[in-house]
C-alpha atoms as a PDB file:
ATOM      1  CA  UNK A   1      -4.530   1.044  21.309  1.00  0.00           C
ATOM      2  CA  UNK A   2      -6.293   3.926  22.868  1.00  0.00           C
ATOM      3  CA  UNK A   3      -9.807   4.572  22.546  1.00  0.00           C
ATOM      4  CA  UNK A   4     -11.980   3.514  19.816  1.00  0.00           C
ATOM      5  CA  UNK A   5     -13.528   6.762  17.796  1.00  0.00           C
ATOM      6  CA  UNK A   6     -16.928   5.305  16.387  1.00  0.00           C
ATOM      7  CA  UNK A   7     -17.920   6.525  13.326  1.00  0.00           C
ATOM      8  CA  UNK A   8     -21.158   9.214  12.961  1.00  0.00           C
ATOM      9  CA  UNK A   9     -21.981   7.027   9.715  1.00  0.00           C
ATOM     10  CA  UNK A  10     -20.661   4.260   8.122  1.00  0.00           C
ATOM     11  CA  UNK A  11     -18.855   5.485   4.392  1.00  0.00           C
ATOM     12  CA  UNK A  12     -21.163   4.072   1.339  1.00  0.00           C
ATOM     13  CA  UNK A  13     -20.356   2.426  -1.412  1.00  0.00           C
ATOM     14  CA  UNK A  14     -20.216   5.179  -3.434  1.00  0.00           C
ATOM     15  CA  UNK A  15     -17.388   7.249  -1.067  1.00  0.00           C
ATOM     16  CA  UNK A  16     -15.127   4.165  -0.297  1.00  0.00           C
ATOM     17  CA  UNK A  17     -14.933   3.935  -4.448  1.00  0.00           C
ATOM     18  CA  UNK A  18     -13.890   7.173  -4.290  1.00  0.00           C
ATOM     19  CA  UNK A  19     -11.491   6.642  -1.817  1.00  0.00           C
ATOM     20  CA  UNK A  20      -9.481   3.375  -2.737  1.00  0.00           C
ATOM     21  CA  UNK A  21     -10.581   3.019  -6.691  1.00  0.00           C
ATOM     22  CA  UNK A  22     -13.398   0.469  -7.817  1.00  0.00           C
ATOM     23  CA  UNK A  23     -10.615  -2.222  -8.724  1.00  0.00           C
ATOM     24  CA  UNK A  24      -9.251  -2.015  -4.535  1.00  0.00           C
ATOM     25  CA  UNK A  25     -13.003  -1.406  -3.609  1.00  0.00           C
ATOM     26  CA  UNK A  26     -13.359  -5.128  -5.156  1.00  0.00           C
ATOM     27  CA  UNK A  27     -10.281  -6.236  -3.230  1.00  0.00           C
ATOM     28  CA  UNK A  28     -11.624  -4.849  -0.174  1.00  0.00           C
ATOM     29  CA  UNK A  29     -14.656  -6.735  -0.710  1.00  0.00           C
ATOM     30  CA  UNK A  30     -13.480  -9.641  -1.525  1.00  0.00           C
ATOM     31  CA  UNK A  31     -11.079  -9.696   1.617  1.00  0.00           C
ATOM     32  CA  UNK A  32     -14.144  -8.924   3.760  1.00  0.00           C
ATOM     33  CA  UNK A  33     -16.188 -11.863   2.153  1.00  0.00           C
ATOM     34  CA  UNK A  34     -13.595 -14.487   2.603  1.00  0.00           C
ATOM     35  CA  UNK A  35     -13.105 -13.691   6.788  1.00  0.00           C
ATOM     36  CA  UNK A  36     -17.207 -13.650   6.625  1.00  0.00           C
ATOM     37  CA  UNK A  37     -16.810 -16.956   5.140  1.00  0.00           C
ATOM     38  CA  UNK A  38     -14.924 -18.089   7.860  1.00  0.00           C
ATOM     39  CA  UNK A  39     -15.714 -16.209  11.049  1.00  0.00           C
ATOM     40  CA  UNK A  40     -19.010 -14.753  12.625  1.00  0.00           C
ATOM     41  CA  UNK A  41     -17.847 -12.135  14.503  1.00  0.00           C
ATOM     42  CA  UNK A  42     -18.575  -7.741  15.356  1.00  0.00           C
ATOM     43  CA  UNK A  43     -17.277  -5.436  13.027  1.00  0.00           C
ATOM     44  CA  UNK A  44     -16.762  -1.917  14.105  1.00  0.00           C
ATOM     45  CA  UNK A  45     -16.050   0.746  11.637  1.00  0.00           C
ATOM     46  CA  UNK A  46     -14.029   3.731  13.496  1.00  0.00           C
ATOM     47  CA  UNK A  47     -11.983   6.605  12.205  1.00  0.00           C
ATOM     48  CA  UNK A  48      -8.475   5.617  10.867  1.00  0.00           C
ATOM     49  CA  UNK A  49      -6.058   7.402  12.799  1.00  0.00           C
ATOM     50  CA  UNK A  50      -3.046   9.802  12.017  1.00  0.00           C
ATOM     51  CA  UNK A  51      -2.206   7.074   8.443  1.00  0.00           C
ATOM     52  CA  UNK A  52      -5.759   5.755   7.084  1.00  0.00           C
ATOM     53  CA  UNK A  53      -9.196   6.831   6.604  1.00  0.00           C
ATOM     54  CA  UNK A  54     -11.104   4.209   8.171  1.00  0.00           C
ATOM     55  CA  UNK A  55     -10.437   1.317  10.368  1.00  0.00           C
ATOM     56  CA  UNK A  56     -12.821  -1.724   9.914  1.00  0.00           C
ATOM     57  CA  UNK A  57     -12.367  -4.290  13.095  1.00  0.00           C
ATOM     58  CA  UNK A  58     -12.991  -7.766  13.229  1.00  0.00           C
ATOM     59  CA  UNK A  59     -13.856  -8.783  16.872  1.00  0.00           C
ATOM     60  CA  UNK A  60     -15.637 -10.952  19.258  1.00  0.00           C
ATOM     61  CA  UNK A  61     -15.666 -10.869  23.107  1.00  0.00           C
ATOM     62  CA  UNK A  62     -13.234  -8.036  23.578  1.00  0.00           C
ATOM     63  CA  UNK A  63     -10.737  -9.389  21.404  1.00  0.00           C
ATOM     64  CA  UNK A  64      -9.784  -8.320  17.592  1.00  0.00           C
ATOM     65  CA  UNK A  65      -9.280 -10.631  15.160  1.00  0.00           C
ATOM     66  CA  UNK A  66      -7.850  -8.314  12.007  1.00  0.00           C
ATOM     67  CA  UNK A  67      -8.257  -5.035  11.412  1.00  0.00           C
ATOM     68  CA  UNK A  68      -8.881  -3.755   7.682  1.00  0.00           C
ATOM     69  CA  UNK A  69      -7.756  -0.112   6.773  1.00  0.00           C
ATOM     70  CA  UNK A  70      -8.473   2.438   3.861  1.00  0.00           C
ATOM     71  CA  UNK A  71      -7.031   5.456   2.712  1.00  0.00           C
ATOM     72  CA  UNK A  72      -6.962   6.918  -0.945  1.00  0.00           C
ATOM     73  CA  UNK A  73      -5.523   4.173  -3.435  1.00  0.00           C
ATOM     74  CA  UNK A  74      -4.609   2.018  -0.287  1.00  0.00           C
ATOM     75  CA  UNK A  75      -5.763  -0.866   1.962  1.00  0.00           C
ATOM     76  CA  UNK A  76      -3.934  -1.897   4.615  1.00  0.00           C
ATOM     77  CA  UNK A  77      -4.951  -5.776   6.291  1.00  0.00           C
ATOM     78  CA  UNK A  78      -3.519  -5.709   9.813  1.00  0.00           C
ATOM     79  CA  UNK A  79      -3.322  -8.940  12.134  1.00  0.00           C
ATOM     80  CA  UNK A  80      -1.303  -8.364  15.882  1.00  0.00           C
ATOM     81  CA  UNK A  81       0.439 -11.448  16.830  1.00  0.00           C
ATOM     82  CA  UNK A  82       0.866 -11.712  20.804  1.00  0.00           C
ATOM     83  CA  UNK A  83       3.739 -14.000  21.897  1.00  0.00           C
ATOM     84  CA  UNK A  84       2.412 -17.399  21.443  1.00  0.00           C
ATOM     85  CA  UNK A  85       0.851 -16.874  18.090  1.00  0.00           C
ATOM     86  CA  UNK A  86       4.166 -16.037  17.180  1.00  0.00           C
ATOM     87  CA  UNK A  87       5.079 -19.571  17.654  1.00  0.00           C
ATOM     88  CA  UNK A  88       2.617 -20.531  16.084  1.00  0.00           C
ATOM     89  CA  UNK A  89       3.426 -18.779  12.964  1.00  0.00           C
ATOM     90  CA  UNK A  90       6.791 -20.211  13.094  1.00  0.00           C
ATOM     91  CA  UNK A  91       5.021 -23.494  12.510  1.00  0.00           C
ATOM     92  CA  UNK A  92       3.648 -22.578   9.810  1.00  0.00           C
ATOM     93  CA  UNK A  93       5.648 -20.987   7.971  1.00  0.00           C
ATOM     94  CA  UNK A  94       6.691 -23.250   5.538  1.00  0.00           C
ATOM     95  CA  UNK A  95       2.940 -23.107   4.112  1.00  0.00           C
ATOM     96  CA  UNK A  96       3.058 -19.555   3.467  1.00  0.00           C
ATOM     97  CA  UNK A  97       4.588 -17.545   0.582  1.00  0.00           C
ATOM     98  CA  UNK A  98       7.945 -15.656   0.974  1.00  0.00           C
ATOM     99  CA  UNK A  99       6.132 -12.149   1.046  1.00  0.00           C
ATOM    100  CA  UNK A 100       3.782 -12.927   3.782  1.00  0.00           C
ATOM    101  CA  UNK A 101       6.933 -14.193   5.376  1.00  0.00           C
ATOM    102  CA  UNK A 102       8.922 -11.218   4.329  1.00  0.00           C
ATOM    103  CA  UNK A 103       6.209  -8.803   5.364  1.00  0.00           C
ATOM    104  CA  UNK A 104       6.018 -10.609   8.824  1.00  0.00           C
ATOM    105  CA  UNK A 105       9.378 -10.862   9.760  1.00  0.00           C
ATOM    106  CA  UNK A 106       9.987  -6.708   9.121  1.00  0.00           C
ATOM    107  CA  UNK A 107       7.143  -5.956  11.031  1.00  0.00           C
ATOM    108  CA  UNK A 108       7.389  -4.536  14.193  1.00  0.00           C
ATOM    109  CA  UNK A 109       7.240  -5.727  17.779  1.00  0.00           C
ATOM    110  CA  UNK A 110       5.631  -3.946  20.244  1.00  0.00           C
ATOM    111  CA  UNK A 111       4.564  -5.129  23.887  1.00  0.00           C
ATOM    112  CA  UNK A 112       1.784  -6.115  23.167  1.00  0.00           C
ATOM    113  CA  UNK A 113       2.419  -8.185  19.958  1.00  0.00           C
ATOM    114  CA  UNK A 114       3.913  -8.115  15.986  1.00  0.00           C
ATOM    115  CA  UNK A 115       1.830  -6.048  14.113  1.00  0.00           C
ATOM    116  CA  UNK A 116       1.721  -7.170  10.893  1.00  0.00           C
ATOM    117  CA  UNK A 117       0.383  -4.630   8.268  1.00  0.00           C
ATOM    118  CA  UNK A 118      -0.022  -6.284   4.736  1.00  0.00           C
ATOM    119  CA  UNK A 119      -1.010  -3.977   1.658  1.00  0.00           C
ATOM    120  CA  UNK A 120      -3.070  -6.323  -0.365  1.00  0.00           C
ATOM    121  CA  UNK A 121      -3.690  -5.083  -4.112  1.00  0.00           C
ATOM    122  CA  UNK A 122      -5.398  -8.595  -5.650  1.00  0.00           C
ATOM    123  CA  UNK A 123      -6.611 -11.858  -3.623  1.00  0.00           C
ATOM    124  CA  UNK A 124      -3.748 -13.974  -4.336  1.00  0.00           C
ATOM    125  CA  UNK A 125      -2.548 -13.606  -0.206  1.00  0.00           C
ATOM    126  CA  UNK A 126      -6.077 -14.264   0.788  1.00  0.00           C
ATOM    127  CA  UNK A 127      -5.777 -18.095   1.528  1.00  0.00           C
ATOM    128  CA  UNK A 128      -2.578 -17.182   3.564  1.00  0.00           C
ATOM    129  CA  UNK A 129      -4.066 -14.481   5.444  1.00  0.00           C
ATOM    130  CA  UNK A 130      -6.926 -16.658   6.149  1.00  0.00           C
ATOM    131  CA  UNK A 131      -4.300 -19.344   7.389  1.00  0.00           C
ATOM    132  CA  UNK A 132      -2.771 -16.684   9.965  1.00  0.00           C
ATOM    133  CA  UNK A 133      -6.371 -15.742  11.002  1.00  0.00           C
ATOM    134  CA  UNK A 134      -6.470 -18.883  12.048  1.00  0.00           C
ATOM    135  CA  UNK A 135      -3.248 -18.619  14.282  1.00  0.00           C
ATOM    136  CA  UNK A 136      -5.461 -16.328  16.437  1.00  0.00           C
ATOM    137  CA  UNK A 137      -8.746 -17.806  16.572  1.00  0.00           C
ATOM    138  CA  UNK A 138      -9.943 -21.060  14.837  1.00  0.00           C
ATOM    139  CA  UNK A 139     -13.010 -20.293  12.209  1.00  0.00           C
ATOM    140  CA  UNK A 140     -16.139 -20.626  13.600  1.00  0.00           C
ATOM    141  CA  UNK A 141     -18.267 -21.115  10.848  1.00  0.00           C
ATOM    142  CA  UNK A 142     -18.699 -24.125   8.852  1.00  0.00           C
END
């Protein structure tokens, strides 16, 4: 992964409308409400990269949960799968829809997991991705 590149400031409101849209600003909120819902955990704003804006991490003792992205129009919702989550998604992959399936099975491997990169534009993935969140670490709030 390299090194993390922390942000001077954290984007407002106002500048990540301007970047995805208000209707995708919603989505974005919305995604980050649900994984609140679930999981207590450090989120880390850095810079994007060579593809996206911003990078917003999910973590907790040294190891990320998801990773949400932003660039103009676009969010990207990325979840690395090491070798025995993989399994585990196997498992449950009946319970999951056949684009979260699609998207997951063209995603690439790399050594040290799947990276699976899902472009949400409404919430109707959210319970699955909430279900694969759980592949890598069980909620820990009530």
């Amino acid at each position: 992964m390299g090194e993390e590149i922390m942000l001077e400031k954290i984007p407002t409101e106002s500048s990540m409308i301007e970047l995805l849209g208000r209707s995708l600003y919603e989505i974005w909120q919305q995604l980050c409400m649900t994984i609140d819902k679930k999981y207590e955990m450090d989120r880390i704003w850095n810079n994007g990269g060579k593809k996206w804006t911003y990078e917003y991490k999910y973590r907790r003792g040294g190891k990320t949960l998801c990773c949400l992205y932003a660039k103009s129009s676009c969010i990207g919702f990325m979840i690395i799968f090491g070798k025995d989550e993989r399994a585990k998604f196997e498992d449950i992959r009946d319970t999951l829809s056949g684009s979260i399936c699609k998207q997951y099975d063209e995603a690439k491997i790399y050594r040290d997991g799947k990276w699976v990169m899902f472009e949400p534009i409404d919430t109707t993935e959210f319970d699955d991705y909430i279900k694969l969140l759980a592949i890598k670490r069980k909620p820990n709030k009530k």
